[in-house]
PDB file of N, CA and C in Angstrom:
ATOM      1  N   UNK A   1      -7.321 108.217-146.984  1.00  0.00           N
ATOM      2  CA  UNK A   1      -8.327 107.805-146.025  1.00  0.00           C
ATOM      3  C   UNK A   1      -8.432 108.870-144.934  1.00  0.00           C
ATOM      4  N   UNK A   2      -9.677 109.396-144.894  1.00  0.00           N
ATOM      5  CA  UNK A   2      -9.652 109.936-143.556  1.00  0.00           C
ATOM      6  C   UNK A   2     -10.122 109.500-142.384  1.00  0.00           C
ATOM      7  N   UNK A   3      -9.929 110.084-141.193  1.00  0.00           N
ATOM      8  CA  UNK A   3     -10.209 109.710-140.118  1.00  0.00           C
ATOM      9  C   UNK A   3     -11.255 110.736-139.542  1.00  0.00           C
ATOM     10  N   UNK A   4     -12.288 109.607-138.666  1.00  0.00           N
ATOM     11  CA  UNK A   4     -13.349 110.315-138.452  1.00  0.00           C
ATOM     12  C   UNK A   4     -13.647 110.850-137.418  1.00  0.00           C
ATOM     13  N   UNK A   5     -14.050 111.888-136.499  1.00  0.00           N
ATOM     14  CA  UNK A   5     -14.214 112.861-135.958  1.00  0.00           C
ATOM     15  C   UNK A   5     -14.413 111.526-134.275  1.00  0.00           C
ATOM     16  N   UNK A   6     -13.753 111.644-133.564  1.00  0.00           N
ATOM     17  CA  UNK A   6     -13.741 111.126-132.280  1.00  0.00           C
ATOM     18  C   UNK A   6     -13.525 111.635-130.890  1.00  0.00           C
ATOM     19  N   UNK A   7     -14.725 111.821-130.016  1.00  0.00           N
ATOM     20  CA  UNK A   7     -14.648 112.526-129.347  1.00  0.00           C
ATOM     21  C   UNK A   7     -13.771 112.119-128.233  1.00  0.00           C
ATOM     22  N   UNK A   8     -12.875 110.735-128.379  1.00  0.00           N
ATOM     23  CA  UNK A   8     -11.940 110.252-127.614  1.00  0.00           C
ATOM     24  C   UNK A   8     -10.847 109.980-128.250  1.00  0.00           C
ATOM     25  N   UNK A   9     -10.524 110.275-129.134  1.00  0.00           N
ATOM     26  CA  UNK A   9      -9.417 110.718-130.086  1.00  0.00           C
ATOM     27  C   UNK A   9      -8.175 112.215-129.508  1.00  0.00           C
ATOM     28  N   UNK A  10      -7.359 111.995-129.165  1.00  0.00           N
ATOM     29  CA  UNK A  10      -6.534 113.271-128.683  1.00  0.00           C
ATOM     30  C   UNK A  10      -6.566 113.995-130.294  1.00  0.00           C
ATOM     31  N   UNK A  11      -6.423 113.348-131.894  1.00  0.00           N
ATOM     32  CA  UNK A  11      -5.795 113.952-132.541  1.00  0.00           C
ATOM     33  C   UNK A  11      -7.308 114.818-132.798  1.00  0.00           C
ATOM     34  N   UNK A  12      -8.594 114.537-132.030  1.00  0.00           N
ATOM     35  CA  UNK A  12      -9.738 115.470-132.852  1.00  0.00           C
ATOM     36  C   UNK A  12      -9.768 116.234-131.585  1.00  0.00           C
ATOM     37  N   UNK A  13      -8.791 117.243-131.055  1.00  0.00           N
ATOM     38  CA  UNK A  13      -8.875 118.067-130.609  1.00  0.00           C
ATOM     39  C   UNK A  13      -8.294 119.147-130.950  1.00  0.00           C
ATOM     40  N   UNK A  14      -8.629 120.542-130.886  1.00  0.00           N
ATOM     41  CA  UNK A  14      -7.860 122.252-131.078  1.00  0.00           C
ATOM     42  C   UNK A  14      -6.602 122.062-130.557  1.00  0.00           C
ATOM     43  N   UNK A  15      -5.236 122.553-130.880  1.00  0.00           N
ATOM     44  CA  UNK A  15      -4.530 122.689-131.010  1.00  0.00           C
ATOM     45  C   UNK A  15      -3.919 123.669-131.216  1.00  0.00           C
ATOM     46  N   UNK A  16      -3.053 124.938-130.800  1.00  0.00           N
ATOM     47  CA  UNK A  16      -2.380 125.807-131.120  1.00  0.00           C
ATOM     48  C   UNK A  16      -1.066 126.008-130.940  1.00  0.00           C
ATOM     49  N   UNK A  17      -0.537 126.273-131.664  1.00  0.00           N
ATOM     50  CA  UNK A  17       0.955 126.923-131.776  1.00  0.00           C
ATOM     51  C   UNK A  17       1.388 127.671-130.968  1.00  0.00           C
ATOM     52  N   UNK A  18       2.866 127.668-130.538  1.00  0.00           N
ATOM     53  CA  UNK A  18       3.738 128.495-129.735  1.00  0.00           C
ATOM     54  C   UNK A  18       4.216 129.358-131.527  1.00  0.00           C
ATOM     55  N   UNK A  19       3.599 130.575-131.375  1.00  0.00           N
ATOM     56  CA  UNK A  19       4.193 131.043-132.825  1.00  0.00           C
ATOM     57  C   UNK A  19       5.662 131.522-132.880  1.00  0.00           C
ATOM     58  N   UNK A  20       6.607 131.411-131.640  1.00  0.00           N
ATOM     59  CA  UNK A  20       7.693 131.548-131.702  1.00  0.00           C
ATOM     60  C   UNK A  20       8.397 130.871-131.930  1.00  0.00           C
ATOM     61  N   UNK A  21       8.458 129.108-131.467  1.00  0.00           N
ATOM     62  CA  UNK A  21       9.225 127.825-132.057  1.00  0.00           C
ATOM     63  C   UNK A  21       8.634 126.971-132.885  1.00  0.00           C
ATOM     64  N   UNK A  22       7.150 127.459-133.480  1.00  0.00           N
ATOM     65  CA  UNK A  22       6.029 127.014-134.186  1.00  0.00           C
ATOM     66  C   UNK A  22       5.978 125.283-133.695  1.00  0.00           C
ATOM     67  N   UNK A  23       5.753 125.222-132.335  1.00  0.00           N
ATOM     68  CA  UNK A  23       5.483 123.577-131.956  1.00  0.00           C
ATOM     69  C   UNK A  23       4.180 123.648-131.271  1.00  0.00           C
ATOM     70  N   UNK A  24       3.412 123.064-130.935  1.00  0.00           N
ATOM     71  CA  UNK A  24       1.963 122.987-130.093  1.00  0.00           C
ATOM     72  C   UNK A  24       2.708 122.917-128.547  1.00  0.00           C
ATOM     73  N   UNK A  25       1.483 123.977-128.261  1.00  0.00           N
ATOM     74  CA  UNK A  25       1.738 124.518-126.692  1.00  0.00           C
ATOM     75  C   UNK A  25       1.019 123.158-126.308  1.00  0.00           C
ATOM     76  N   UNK A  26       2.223 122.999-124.742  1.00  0.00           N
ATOM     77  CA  UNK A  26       1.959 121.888-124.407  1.00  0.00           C
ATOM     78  C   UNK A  26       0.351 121.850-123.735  1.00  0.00           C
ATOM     79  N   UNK A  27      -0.522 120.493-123.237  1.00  0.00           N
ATOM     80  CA  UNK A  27      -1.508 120.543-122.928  1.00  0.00           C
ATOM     81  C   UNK A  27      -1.715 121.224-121.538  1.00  0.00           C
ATOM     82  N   UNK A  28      -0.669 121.329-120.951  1.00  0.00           N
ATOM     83  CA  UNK A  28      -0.759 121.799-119.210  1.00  0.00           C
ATOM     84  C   UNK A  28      -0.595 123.499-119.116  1.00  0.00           C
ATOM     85  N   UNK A  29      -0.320 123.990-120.728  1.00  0.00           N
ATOM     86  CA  UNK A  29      -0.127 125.274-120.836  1.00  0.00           C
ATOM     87  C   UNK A  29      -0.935 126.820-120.396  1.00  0.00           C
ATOM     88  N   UNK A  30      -1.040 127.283-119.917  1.00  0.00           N
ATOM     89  CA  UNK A  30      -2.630 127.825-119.711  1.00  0.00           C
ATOM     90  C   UNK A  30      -3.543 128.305-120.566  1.00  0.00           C
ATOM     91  N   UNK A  31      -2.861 128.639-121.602  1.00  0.00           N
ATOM     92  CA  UNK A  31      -3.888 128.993-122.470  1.00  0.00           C
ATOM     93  C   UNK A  31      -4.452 127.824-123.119  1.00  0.00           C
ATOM     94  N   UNK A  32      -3.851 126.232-123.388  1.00  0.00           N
ATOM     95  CA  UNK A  32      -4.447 125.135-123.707  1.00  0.00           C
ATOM     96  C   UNK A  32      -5.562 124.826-122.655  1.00  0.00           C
ATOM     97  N   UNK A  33      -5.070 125.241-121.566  1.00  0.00           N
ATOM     98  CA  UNK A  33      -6.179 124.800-120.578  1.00  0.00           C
ATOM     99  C   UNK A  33      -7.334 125.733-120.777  1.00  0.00           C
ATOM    100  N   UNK A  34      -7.247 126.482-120.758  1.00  0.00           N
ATOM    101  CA  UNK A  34      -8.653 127.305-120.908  1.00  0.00           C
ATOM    102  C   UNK A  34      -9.699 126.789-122.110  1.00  0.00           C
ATOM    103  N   UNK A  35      -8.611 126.237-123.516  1.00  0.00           N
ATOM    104  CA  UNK A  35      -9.221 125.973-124.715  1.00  0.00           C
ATOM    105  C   UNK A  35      -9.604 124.815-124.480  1.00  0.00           C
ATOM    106  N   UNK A  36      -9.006 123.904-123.773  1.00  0.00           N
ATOM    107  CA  UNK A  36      -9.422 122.441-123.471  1.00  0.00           C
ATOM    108  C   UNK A  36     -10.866 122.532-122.043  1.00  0.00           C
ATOM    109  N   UNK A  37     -11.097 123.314-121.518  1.00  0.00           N
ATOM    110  CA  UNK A  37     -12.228 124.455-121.183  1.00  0.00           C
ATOM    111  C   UNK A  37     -13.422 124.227-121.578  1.00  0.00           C
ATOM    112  N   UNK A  38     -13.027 124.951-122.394  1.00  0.00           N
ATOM    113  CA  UNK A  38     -14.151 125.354-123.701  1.00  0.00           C
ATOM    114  C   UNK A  38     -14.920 124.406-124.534  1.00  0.00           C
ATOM    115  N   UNK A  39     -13.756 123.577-125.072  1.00  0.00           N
ATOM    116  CA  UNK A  39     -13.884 122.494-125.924  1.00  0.00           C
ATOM    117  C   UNK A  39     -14.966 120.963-124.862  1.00  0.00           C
ATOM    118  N   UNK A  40     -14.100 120.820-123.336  1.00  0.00           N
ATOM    119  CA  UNK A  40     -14.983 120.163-122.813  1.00  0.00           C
ATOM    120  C   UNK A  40     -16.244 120.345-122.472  1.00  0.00           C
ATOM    121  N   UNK A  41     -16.655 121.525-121.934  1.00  0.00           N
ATOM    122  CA  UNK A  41     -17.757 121.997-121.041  1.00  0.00           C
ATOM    123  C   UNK A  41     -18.446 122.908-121.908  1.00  0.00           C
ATOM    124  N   UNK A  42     -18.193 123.705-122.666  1.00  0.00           N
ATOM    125  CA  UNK A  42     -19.030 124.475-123.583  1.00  0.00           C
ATOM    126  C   UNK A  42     -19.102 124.622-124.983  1.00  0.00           C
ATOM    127  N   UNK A  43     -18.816 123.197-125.775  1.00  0.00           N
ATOM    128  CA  UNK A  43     -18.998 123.081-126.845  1.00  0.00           C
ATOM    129  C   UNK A  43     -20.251 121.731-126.964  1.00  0.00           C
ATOM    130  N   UNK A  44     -20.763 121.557-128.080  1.00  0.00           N
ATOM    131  CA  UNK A  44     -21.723 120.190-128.130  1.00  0.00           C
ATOM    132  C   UNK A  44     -20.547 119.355-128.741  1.00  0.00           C
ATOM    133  N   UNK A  45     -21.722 117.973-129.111  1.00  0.00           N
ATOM    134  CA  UNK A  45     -20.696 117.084-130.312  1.00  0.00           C
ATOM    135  C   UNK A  45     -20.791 117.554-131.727  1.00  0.00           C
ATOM    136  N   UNK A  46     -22.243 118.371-131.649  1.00  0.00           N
ATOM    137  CA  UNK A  46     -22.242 118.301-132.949  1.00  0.00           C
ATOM    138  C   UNK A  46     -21.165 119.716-133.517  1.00  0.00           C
ATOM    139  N   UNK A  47     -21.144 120.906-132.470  1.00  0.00           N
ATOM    140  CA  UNK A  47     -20.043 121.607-132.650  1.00  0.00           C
ATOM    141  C   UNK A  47     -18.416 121.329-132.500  1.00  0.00           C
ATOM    142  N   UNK A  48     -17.813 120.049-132.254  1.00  0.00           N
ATOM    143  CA  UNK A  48     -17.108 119.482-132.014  1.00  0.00           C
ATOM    144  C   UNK A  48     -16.767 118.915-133.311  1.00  0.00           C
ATOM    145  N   UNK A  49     -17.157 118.380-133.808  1.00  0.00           N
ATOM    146  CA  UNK A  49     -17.264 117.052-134.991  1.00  0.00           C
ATOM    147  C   UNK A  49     -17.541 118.473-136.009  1.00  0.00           C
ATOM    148  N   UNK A  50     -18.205 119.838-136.161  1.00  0.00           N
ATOM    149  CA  UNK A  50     -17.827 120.602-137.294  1.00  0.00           C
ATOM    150  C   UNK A  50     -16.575 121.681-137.535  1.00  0.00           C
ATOM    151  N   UNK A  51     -16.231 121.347-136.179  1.00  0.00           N
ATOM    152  CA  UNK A  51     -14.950 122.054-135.953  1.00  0.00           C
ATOM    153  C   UNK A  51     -13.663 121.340-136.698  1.00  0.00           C
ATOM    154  N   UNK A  52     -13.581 120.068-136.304  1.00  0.00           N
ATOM    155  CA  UNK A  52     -12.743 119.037-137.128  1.00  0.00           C
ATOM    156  C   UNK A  52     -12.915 118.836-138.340  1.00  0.00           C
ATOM    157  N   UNK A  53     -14.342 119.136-138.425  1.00  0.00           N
ATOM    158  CA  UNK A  53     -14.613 118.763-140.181  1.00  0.00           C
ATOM    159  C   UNK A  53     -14.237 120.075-141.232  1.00  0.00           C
ATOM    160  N   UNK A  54     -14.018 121.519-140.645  1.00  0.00           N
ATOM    161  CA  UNK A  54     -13.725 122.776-141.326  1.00  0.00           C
ATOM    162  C   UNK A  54     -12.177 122.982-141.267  1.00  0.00           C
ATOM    163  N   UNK A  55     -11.896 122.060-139.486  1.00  0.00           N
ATOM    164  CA  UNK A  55     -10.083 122.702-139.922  1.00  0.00           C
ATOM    165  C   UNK A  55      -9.057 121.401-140.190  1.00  0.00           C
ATOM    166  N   UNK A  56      -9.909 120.400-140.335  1.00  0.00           N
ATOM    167  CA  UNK A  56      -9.078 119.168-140.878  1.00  0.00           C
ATOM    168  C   UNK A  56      -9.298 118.326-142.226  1.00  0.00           C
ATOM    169  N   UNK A  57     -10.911 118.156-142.246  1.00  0.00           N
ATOM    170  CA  UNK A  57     -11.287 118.055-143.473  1.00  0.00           C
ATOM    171  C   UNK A  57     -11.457 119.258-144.967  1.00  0.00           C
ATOM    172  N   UNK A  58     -11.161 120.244-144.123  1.00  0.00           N
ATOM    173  CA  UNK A  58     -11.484 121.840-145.393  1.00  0.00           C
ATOM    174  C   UNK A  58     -13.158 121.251-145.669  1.00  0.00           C
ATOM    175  N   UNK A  59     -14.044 120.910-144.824  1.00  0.00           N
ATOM    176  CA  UNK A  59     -15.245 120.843-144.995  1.00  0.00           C
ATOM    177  C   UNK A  59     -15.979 122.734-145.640  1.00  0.00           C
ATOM    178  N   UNK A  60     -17.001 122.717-146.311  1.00  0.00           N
ATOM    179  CA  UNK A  60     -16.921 123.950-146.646  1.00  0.00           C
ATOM    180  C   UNK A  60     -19.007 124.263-146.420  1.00  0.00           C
ATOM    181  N   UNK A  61     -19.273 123.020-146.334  1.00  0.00           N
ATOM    182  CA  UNK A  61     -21.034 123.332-146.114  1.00  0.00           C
ATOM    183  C   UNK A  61     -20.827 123.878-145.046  1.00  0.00           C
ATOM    184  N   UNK A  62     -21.936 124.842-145.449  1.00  0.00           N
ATOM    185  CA  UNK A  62     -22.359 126.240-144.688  1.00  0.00           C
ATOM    186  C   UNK A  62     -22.730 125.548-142.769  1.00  0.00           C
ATOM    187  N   UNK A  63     -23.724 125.347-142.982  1.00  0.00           N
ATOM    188  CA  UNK A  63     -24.097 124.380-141.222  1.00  0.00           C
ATOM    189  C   UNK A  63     -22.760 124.017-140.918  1.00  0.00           C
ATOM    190  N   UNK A  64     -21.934 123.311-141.780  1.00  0.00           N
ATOM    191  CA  UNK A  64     -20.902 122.640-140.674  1.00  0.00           C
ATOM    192  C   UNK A  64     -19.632 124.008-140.417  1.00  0.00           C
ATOM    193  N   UNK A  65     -19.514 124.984-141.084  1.00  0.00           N
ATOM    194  CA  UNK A  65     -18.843 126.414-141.283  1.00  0.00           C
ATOM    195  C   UNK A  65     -19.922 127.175-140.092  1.00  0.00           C
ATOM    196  N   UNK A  66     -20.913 127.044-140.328  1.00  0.00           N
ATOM    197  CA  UNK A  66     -21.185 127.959-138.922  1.00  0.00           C
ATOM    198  C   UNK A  66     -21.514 127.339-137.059  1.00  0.00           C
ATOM    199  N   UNK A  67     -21.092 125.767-137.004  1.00  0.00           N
ATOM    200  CA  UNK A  67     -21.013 125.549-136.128  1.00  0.00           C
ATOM    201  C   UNK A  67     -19.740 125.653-135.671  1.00  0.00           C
ATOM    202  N   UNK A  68     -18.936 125.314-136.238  1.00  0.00           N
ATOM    203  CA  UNK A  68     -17.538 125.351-136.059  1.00  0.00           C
ATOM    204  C   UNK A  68     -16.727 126.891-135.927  1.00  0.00           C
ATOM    205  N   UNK A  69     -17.506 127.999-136.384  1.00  0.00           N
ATOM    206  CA  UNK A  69     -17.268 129.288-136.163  1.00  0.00           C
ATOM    207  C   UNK A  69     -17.700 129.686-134.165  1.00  0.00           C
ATOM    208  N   UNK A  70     -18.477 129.326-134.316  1.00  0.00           N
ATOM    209  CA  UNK A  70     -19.582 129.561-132.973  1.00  0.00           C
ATOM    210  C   UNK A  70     -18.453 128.793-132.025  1.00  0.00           C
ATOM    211  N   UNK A  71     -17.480 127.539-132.515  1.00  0.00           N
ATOM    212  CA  UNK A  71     -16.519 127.147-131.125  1.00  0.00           C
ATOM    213  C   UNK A  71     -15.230 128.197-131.815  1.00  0.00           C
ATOM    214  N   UNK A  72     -14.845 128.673-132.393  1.00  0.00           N
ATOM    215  CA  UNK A  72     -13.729 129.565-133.104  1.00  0.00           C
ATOM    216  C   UNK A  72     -14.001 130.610-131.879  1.00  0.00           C
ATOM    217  N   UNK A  73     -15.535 131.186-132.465  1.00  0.00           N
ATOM    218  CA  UNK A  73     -15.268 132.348-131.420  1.00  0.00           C
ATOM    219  C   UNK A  73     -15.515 131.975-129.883  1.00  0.00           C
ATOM    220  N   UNK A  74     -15.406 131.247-129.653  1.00  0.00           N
ATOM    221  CA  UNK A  74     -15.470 130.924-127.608  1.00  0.00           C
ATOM    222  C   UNK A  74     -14.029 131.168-127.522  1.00  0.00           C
ATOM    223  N   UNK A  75     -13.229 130.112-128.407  1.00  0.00           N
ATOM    224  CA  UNK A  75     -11.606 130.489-128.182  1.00  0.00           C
ATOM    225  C   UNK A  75     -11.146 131.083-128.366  1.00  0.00           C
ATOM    226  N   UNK A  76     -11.422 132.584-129.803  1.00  0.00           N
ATOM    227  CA  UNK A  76     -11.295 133.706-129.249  1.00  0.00           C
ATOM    228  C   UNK A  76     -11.425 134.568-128.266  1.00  0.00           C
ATOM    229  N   UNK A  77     -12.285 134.290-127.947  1.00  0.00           N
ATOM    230  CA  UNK A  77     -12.365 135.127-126.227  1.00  0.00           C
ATOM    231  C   UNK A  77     -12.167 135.201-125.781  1.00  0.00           C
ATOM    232  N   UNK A  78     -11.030 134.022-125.327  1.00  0.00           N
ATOM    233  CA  UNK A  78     -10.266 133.196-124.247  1.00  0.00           C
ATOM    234  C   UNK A  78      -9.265 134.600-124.058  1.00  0.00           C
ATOM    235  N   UNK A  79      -9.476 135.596-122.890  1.00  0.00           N
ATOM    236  CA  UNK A  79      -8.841 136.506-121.895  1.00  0.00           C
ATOM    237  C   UNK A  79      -6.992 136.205-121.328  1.00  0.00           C
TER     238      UNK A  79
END
């Protein structure tokens, strides 16, 4: 069963690794903060909901692969 994309859901949010003890940097971390940033204020729902659907579902349609790229690269950018 999966679970469906909730924009009040903690688990349908980005997430990254401390790649040194491989655990998720905590939320108060700064670089979470910047991504939690991004994710609030400059992403849509509908880029939100294809972001979850490419890195949780392995969704693979093209529209939902290029909205979900378009929030990839904001958090790349992240300085």
């Amino acid at each position: 069963m999966t679970h469906e994309f909730c924009d009040h859901c903690e688990g349908c949010r980005p997430a990254l690794l401390d790649l040194t003890t491989g655990q998720p940097l905590p939320a108060d971390s700064p670089l979470m903060l910047k991504v939690n940033q991004i994710w609030n204020h400059q992403t849509t729902y509908a880029e939100r909901k294809a972001f979850i659907d490419v890195t949780v579902h392995n969704s693979r349609d093209a529209e939902t692969v290029r909205l979900a790229r378009a929030v990839i690269e904001r958090i790349e950018g992240i300085t």
